[in-house]
Each structure stands twice: as structure tokens, then as C-alpha cells.
C-alpha atoms as a PDB file:
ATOM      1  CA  UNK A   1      33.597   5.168  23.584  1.00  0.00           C
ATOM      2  CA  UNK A   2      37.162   4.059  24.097  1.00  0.00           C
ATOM      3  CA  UNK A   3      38.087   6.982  25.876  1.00  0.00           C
ATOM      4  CA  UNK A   4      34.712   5.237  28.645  1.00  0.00           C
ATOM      5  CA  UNK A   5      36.621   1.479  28.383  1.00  0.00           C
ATOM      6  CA  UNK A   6      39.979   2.990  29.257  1.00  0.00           C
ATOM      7  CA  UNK A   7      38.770   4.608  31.941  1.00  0.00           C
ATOM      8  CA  UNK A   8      36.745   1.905  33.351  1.00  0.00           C
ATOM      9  CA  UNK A   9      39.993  -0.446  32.765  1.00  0.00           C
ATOM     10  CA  UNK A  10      41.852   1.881  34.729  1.00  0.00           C
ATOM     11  CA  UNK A  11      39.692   1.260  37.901  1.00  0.00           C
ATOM     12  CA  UNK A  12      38.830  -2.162  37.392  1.00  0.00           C
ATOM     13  CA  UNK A  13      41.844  -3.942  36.034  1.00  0.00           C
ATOM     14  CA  UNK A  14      43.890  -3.396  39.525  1.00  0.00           C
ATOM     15  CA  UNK A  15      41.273  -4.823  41.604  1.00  0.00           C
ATOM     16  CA  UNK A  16      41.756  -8.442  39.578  1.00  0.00           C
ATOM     17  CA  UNK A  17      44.789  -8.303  42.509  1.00  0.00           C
ATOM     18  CA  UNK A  18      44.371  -9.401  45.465  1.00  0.00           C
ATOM     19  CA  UNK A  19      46.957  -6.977  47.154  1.00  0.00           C
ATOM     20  CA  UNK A  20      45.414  -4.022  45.627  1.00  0.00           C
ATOM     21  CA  UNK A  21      42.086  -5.207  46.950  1.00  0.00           C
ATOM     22  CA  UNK A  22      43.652  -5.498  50.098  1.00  0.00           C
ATOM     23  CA  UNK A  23      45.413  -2.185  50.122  1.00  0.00           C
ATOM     24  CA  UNK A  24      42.373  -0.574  48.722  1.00  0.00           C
ATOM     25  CA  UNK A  25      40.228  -2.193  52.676  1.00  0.00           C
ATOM     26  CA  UNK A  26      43.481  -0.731  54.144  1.00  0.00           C
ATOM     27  CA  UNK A  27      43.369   2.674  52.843  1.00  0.00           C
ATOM     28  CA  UNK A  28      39.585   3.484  52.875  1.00  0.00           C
ATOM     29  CA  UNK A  29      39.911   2.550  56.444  1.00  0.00           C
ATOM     30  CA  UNK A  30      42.902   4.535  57.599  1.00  0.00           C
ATOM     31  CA  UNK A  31      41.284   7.384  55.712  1.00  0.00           C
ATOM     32  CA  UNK A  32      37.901   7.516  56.783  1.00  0.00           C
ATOM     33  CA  UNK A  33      39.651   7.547  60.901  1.00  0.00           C
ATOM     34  CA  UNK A  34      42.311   9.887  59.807  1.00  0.00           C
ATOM     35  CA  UNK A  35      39.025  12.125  57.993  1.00  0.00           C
ATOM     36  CA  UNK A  36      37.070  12.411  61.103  1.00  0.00           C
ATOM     37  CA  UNK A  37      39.749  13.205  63.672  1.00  0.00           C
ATOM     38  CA  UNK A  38      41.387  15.871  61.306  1.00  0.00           C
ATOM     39  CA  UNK A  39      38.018  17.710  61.397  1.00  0.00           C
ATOM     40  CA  UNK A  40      38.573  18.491  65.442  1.00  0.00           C
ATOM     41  CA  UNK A  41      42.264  18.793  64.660  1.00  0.00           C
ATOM     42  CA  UNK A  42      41.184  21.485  62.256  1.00  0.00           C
ATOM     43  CA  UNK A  43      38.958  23.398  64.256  1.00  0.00           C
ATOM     44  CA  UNK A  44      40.734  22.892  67.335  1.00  0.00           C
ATOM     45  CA  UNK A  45      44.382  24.160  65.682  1.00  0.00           C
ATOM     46  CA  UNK A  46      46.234  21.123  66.251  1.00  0.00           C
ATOM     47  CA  UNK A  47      48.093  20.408  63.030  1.00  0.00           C
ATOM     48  CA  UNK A  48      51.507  21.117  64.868  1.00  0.00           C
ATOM     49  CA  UNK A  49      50.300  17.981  67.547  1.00  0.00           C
ATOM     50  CA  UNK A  50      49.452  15.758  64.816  1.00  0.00           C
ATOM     51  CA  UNK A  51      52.911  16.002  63.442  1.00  0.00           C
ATOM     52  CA  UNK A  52      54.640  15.817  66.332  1.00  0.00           C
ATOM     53  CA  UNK A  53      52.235  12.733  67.432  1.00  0.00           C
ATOM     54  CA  UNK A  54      52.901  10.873  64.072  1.00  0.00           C
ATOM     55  CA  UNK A  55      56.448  11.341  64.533  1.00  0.00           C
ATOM     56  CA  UNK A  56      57.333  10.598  68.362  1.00  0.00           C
ATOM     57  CA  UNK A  57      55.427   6.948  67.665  1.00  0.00           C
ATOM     58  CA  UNK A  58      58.874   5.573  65.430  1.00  0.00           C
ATOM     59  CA  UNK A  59      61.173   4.711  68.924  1.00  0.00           C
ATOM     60  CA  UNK A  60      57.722   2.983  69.818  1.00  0.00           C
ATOM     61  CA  UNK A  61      57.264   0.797  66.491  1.00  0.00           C
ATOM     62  CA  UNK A  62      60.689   0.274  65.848  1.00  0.00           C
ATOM     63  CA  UNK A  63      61.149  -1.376  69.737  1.00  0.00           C
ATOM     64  CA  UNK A  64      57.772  -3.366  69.216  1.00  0.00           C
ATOM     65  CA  UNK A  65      59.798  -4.929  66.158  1.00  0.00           C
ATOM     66  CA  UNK A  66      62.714  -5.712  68.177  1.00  0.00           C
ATOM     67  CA  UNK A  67      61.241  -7.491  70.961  1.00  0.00           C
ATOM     68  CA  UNK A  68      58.549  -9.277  68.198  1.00  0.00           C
ATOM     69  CA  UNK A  69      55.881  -7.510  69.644  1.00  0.00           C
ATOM     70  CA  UNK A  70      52.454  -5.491  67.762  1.00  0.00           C
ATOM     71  CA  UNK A  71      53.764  -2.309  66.304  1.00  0.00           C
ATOM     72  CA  UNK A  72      50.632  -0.551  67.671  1.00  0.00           C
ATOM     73  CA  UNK A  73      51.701  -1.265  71.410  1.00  0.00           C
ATOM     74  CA  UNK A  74      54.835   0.418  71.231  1.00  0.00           C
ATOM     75  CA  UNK A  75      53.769   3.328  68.880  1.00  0.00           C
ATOM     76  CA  UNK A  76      50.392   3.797  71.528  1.00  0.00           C
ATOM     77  CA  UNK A  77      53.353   3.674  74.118  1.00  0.00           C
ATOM     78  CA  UNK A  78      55.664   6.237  72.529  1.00  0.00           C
ATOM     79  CA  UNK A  79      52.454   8.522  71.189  1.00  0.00           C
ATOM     80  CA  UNK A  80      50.951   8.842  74.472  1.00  0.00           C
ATOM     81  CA  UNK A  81      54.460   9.287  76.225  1.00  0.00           C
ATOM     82  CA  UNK A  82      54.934  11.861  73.822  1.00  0.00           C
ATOM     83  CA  UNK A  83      52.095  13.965  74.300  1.00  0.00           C
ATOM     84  CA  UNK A  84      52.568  13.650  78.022  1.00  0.00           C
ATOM     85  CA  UNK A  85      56.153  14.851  77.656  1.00  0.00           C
ATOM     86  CA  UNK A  86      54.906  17.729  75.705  1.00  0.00           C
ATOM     87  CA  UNK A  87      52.508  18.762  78.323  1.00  0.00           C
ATOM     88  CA  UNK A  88      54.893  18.355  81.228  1.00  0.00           C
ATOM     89  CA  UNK A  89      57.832  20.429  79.728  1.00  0.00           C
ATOM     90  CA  UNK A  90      55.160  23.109  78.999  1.00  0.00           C
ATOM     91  CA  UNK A  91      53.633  23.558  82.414  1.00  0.00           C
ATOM     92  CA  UNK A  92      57.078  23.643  84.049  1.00  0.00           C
ATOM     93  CA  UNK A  93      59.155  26.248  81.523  1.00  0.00           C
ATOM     94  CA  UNK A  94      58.699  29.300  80.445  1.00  0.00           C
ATOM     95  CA  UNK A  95      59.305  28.112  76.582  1.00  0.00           C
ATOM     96  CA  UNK A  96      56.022  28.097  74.478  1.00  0.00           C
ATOM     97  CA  UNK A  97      53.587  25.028  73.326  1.00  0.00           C
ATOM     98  CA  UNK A  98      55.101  25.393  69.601  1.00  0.00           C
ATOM     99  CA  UNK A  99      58.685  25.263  70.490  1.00  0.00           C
ATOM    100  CA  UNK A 100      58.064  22.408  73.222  1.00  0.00           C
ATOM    101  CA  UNK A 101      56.264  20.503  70.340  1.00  0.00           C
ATOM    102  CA  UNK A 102      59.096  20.805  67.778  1.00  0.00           C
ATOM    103  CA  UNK A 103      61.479  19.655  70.586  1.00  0.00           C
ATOM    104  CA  UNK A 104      59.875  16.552  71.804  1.00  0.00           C
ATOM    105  CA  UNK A 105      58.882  15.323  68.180  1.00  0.00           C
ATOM    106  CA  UNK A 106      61.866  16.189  66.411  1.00  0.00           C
ATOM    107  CA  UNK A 107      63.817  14.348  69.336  1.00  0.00           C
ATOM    108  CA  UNK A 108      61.663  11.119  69.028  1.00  0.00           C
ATOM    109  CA  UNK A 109      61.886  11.097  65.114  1.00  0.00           C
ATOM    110  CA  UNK A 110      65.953  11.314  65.452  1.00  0.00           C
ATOM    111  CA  UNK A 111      65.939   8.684  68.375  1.00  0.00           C
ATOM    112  CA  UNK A 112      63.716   6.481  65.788  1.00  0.00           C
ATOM    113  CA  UNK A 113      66.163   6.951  63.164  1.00  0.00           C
ATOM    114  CA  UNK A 114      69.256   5.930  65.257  1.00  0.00           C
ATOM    115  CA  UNK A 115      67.260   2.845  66.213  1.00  0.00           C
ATOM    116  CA  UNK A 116      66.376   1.917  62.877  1.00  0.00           C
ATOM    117  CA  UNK A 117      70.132   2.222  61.955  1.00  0.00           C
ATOM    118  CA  UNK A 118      71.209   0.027  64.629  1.00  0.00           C
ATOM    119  CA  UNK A 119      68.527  -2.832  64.023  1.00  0.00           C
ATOM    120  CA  UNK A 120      70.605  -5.526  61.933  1.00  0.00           C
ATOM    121  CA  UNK A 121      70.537  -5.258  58.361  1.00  0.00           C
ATOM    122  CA  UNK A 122      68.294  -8.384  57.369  1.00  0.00           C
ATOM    123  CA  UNK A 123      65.189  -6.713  58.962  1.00  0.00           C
ATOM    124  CA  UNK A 124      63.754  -3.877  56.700  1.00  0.00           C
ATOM    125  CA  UNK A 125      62.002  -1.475  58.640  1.00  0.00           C
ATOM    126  CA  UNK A 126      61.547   1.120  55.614  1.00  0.00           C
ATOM    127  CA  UNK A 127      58.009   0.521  55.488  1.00  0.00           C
ATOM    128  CA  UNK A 128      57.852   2.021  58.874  1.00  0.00           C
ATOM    129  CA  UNK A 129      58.553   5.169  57.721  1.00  0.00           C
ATOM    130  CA  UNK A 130      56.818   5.191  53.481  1.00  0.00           C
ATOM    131  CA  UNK A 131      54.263   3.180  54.223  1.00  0.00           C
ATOM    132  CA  UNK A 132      53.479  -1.016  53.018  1.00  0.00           C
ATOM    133  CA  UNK A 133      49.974  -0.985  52.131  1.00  0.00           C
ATOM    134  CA  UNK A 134      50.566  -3.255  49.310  1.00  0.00           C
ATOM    135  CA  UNK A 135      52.131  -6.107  51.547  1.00  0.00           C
ATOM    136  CA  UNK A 136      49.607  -5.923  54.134  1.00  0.00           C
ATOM    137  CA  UNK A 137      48.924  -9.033  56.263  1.00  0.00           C
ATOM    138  CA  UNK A 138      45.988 -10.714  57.622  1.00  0.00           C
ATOM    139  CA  UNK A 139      46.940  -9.324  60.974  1.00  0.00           C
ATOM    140  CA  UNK A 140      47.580  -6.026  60.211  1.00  0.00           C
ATOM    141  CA  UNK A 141      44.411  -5.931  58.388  1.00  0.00           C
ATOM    142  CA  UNK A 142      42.632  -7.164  61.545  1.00  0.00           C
ATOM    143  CA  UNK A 143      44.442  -4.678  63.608  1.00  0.00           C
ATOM    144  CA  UNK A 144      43.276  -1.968  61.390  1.00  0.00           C
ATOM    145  CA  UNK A 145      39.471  -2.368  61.792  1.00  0.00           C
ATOM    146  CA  UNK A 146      40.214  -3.208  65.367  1.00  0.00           C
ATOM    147  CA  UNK A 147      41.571   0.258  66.151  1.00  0.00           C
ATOM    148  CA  UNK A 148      39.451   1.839  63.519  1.00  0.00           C
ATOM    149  CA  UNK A 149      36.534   0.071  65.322  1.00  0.00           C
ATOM    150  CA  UNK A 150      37.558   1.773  68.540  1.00  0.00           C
ATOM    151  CA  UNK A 151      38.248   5.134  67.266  1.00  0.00           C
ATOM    152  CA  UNK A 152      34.919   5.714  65.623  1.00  0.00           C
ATOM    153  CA  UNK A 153      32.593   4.248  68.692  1.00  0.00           C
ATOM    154  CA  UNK A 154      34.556   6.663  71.127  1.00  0.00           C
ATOM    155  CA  UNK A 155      34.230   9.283  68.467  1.00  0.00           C
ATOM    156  CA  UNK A 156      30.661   9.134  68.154  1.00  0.00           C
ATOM    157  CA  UNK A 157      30.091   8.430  71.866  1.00  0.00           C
ATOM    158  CA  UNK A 158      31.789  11.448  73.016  1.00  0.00           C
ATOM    159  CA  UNK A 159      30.746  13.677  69.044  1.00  0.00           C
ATOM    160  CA  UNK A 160      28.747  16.119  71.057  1.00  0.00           C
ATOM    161  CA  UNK A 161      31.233  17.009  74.296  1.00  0.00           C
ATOM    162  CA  UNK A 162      34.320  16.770  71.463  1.00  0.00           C
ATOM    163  CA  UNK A 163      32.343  19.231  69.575  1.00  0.00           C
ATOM    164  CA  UNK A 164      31.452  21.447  71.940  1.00  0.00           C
ATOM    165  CA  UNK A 165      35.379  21.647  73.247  1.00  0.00           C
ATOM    166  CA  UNK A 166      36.854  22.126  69.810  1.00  0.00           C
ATOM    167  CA  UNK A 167      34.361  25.450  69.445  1.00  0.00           C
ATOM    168  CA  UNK A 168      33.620  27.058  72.901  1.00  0.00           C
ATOM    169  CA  UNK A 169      35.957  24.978  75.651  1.00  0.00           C
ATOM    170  CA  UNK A 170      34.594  27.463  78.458  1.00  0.00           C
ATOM    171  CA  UNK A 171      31.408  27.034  77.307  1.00  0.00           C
ATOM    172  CA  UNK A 172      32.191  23.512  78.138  1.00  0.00           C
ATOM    173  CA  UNK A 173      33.705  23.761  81.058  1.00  0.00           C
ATOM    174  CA  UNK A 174      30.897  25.687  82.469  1.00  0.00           C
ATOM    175  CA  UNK A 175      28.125  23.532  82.084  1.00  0.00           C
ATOM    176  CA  UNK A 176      30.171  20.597  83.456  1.00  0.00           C
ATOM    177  CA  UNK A 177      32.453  19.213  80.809  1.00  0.00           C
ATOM    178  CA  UNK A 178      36.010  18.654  81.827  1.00  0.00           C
ATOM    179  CA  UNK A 179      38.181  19.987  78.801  1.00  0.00           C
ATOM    180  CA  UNK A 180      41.208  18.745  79.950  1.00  0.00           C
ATOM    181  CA  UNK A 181      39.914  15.011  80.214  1.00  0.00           C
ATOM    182  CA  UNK A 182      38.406  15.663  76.455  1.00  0.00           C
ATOM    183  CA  UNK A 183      41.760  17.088  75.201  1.00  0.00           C
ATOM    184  CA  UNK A 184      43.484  14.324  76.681  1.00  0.00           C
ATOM    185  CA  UNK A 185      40.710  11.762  75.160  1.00  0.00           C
ATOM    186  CA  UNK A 186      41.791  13.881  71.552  1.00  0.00           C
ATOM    187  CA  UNK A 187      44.636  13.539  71.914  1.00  0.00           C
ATOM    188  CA  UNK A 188      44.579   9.051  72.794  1.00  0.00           C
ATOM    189  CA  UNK A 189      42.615   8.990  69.488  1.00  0.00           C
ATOM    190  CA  UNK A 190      44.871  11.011  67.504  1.00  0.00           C
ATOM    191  CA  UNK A 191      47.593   8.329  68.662  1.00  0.00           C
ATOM    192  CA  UNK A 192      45.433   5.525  68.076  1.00  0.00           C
ATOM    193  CA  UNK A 193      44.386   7.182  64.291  1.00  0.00           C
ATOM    194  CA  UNK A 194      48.244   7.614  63.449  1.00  0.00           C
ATOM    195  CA  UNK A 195      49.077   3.907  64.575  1.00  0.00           C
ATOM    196  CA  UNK A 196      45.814   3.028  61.605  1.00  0.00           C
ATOM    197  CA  UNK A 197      47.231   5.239  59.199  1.00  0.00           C
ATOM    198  CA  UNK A 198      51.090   4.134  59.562  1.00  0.00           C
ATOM    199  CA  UNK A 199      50.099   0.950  57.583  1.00  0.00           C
ATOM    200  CA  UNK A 200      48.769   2.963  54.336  1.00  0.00           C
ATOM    201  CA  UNK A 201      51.037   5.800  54.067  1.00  0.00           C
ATOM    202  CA  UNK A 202      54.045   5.105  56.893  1.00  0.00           C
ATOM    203  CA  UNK A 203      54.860   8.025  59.543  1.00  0.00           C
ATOM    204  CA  UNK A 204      56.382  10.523  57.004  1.00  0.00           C
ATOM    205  CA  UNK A 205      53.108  11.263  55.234  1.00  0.00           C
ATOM    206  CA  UNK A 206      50.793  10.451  58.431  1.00  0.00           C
ATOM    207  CA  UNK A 207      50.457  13.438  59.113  1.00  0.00           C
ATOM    208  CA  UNK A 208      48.767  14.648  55.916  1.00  0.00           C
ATOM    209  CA  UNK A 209      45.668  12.138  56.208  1.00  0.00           C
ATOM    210  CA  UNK A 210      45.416  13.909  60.288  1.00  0.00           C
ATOM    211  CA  UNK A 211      45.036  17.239  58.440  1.00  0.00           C
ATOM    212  CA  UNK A 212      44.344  17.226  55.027  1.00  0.00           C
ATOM    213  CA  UNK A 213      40.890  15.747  54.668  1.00  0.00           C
ATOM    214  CA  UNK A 214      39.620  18.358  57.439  1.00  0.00           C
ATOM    215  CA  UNK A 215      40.873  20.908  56.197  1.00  0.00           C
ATOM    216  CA  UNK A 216      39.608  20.663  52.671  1.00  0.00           C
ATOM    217  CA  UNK A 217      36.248  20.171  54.138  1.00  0.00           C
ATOM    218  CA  UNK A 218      36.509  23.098  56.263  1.00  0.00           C
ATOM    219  CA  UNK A 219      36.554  25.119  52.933  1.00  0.00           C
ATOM    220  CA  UNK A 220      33.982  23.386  51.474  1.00  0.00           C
ATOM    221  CA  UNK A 221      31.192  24.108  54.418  1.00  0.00           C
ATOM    222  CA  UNK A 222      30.497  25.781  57.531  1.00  0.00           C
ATOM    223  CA  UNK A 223      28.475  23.137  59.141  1.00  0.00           C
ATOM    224  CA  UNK A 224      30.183  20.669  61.425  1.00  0.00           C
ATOM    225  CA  UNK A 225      27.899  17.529  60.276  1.00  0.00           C
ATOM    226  CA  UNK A 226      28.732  18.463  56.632  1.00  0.00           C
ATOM    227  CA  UNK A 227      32.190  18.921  57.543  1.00  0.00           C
ATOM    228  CA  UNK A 228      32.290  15.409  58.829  1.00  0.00           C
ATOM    229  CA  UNK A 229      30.857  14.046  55.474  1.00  0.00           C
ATOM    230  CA  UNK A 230      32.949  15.718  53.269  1.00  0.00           C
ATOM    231  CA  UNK A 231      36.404  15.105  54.906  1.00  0.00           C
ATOM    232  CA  UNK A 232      35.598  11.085  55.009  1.00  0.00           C
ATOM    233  CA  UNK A 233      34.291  11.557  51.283  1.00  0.00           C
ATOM    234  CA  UNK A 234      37.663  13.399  50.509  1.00  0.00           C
ATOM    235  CA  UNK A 235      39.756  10.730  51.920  1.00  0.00           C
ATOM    236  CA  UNK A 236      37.530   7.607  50.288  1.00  0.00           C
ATOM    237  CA  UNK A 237      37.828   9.009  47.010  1.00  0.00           C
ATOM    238  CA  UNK A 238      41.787   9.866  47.487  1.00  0.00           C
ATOM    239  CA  UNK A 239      42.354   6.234  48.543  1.00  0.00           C
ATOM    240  CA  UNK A 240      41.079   5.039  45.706  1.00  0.00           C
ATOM    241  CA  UNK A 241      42.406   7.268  43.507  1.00  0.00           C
ATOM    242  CA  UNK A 242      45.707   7.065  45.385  1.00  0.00           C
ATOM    243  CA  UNK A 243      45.708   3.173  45.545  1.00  0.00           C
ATOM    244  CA  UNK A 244      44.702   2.917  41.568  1.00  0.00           C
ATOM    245  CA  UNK A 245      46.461   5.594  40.138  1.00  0.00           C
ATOM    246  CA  UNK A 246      50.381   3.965  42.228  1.00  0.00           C
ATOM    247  CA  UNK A 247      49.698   0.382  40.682  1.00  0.00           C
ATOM    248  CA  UNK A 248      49.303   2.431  36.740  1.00  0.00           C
ATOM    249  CA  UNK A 249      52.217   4.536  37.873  1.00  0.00           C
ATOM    250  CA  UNK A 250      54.458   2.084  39.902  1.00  0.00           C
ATOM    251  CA  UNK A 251      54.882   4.415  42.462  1.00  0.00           C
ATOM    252  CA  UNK A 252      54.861   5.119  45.938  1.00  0.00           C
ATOM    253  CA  UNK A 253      50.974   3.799  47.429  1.00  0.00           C
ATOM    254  CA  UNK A 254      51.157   6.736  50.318  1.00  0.00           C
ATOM    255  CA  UNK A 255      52.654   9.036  47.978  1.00  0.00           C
ATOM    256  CA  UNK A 256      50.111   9.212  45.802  1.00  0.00           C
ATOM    257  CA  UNK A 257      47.186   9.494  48.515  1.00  0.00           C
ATOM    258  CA  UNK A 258      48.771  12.042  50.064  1.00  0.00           C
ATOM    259  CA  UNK A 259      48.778  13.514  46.639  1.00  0.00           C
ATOM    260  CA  UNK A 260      45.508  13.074  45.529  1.00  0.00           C
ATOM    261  CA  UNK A 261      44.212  14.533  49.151  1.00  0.00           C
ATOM    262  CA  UNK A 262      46.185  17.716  48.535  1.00  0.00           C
ATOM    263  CA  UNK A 263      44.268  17.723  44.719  1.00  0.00           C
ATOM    264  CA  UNK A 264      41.057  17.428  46.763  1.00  0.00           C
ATOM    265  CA  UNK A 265      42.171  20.450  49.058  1.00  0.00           C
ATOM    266  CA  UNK A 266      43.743  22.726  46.141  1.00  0.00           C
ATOM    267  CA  UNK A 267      40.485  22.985  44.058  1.00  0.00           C
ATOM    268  CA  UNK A 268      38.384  23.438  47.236  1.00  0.00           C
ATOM    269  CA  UNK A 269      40.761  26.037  47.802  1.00  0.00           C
ATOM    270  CA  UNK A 270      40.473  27.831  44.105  1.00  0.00           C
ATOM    271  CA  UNK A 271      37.087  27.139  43.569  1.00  0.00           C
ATOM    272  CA  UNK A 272      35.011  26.625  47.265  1.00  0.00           C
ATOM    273  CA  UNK A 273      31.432  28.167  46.299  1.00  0.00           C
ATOM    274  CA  UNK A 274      32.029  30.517  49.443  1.00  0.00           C
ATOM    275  CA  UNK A 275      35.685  30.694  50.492  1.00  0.00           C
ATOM    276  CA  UNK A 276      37.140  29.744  47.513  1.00  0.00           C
ATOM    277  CA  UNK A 277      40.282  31.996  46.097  1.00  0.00           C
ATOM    278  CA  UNK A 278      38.466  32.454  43.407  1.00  0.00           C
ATOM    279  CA  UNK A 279      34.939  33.384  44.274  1.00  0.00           C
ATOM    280  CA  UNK A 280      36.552  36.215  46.718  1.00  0.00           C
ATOM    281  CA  UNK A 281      38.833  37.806  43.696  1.00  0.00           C
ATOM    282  CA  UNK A 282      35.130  38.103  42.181  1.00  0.00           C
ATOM    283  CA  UNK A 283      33.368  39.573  45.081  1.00  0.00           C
ATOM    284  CA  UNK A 284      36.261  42.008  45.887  1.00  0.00           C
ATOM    285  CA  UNK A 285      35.859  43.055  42.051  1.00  0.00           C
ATOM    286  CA  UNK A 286      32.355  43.355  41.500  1.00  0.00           C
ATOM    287  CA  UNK A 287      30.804  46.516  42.138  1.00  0.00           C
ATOM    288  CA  UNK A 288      28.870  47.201  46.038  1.00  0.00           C
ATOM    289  CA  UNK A 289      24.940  47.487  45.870  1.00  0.00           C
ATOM    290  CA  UNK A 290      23.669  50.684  47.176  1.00  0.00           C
ATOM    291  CA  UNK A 291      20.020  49.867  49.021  1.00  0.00           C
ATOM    292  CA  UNK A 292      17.499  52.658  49.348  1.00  0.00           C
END
């Protein structure tokens, strides 16, 4: 019995705070966005973009703080500039899509990081990079939803053509579907979904809520809809977990999301009822049936 009232303590205690309720909105948010994308990012193999996305945006956000202006305009700016940059470097050299990626974004992240040094002292723009879920204002709550609002309506607008590109793009093409207007529509969301998700966990760990949530769900099912459901479940239950478990621990919000996603994707790893690590050690062991 007091092992039941600790634990319901544990959850309920924090949300007597205001800023933990307010992180919590935040972070359920930004995760269920970052949960759907990262299921075409998964199937479509574009972990490498969503890093290099969530990355290029910092010269973006740290100018939008500069001139006083919303972080998401300049990080939209920069992301989209970015991913154009990639594409134009590509078709013009002989150096591959991988290599061109790890240019561009490693380029933007250093740029960001000279800014940052530069900006004078009294203005902290830390949170940029870990995250400030727990100081979240009005406005960037508003923003938030806004974008979150936008990403899921084109999502579900466009769910069938998006699917259809991530798994057979000449399929796609051939009944009519332009895959090169839906990989550039991908790739606007992805910028839009980082630009949600810098508020919860900052541009370091970004990147993880693009990827994570899909991925974990990929080894959990083999049916797209189910996929969808799983990866938003994954990243509801690590936000809360995540949120909770950093006000107990007086750590780092983002850190532990991050941390509890990669929990989520480790035992779906060892223990997925059909692609688990552990379920094919048993099938490689167990004797093969002989039919007559």
C-alpha cells in the first residue's frame, strides 16, 4: 500500500506546479508532432536529414533573437534554406547526399555557435540549444499548438500521397503524384516539427524526438496505422515520464525525455513480439519443423 501512495505522489505531486503543468502541454505536444513525422522519416531513411535539419535552424533562432523577432521565423528561414542548400550542392557535385548533409549542417551548427558567442553576455541563449520547457511562456505555448495545429492538418491531408511516397515513390509517380513536391512538403514539416520540439528539448536532443518514437514503433508493428499509434503513444508516455521523473531528479527536462524515449525503443528492441532481439535468438535456436 505505500509502495501505491508513493507512486501516485510521484505523478501527482509535480502537477500542484504550474510550470510543470505547463511543460507537461509543451511536451505532449512537441512529442505527439515529432511521433508522427519520425514514422515517414523512418520508413523513408531520413534520420541523417532530421539531424542536419534540427541543426542548420540555430543561425536562424539565434538572428530572430537579435533583431526581437519569433524564433520560429528565423529557424523556418534557416531550416528551409538548409535543405535547399543541401539539394543544390548535391545536384551540381559529384560528392554524395551523406557527405553534402554533414557539410551543410555541421556548417550551420558552427555558424550558430559563433553567433551565440558574439550575442552580448546579458542575453542567455542556452536554452536554445538544452531546451526551456520549464520557463515556457504564454506565447511560446501559443506558438506551439499553432505550428502543431498546422503540422498535423497537412499531415493528415496529404497521409495517403505521404504514405504512398515513403513506400513505393515510382509507384507514386506513376499514377500522378509528384514525389519531388511531397519530399519537399516532408521536408517543410520536418522544419516546422523541429521549430515545436526546440521548446521541450532545445536543438541538441531534437533530433531524437524526429527519430526515436518511429523507430521504436517500427519494431513494435508492421502496419503503418499501428505504427502511427504507437510512436505518438511512445512519445506521450516519455513526456510524461520525462517531465515527472526531471522535477524528482532536478535534472535536465529534455534530457530525460530523450531518455525515457530511448527506454521505450531499447525494450521494443529486446523484447518486440516479432523482431525483438530476443524472440529471434529463440527462433534461430529452436529446432525446424519437418511437414509431411
Amino acid at each position: 500500500m505505500d509502495a501505491l501512495i508513493g507512486l501516485v505522489e510521484w505523478f501527482t505531486v509535480p502537477l500542484q506546479f504550474e510550470f510543470v503543468q505547463r511543460a507537461l502541454l509543451v511536451s505532449v505536444v512537441a512529442g505527439v508532432v515529432c511521433a508522427v513525422l519520425s514514422c515517414w522519416m523512418t520508413l523513408v531513411g531520413w534520420s541523417l536529414m532530421g539531424d542536419a535539419v534540427s541543426h542548420a535552424v540555430l543561425p536562424g533562432v539565434v538572428l530572430s533573437f537579435m533583431f526581437g523577432l519569433p524564433f520560429a521565423l528565423g529557424a523556418l528561414v534557416f531550416g528551409a534554406g538548409s535543405v535547399a542548400l543541401i539539394g543544390v550542392v548535391n545536384r551540381t557535385s559529384r560528392v554524395k547526399e551523406d557527405a553534402v548533409i554533414g557539410v551543410v549542417f555541421t556548417a550551420m551548427f558552427a555558424l550558430g555557435l559563433v553567433m551565440i558567442s558574439r550575442v552580448p553576455s546579458q542575453t542567455d541563449l542556452g536554452h536554445i540549444l538544452f531546451g526551456n520547457v520549464l520557463g515556457v511562456s504564454d506565447s511560446d505555448i501559443v506558438q506551439v499548438l499553432l505550428l502543431a495545429a498546422v503540422v498535423l492538418a497537412v499531415v493528415w491531408y496529404k497521409h495517403r500521397d505521404l504514405t504512398m511516397y515513403a513506400f513505393d515513390p515510382v509507384h507514386a509517380h506513376a499514377i500522378g503524384v509528384d514525389p519531388r513536391l511531397l519530399e519537399t512538403l516532408l521536408l517543410g514539416l520536418l522544419s516546422v516539427t523541429v521549430v515545436v520540439a526546440l521548446q521541450a528539448v532545445g536543438i541538441i536532443l531534437v533530433v531524437a524526438m524526429v527519430i526515436v518514437p518511429g523507430a521504436t514503433a517500427y519494431l513494435l508493428t508492421d502496419r503503418f496505422e499501428r505504427m502511427l499509434l504507437i510512436s505518438a503513444a511512445v512519445a506521450v508516455l516519455a513526456a510524461i515520464v520525462g517531465v515527472l521523473g526531471s522535477f524528482h531528479l532536478n535534472a535536465s527536462t529534455g534530457g530525460c525525455i530523450v531518455l525515457a524515449q530511448t527506454c521505450a525503443f531499447a525494450l521494443a528492441y529486446l523484447f518486440s513480439p516479432r523482431h525483438g532481439l530476443l524472440r529471434r535468438g529463440r527462433a534461430r535456436r529452436s529446432p525446424a519443423r519437418v511437414e509431411g
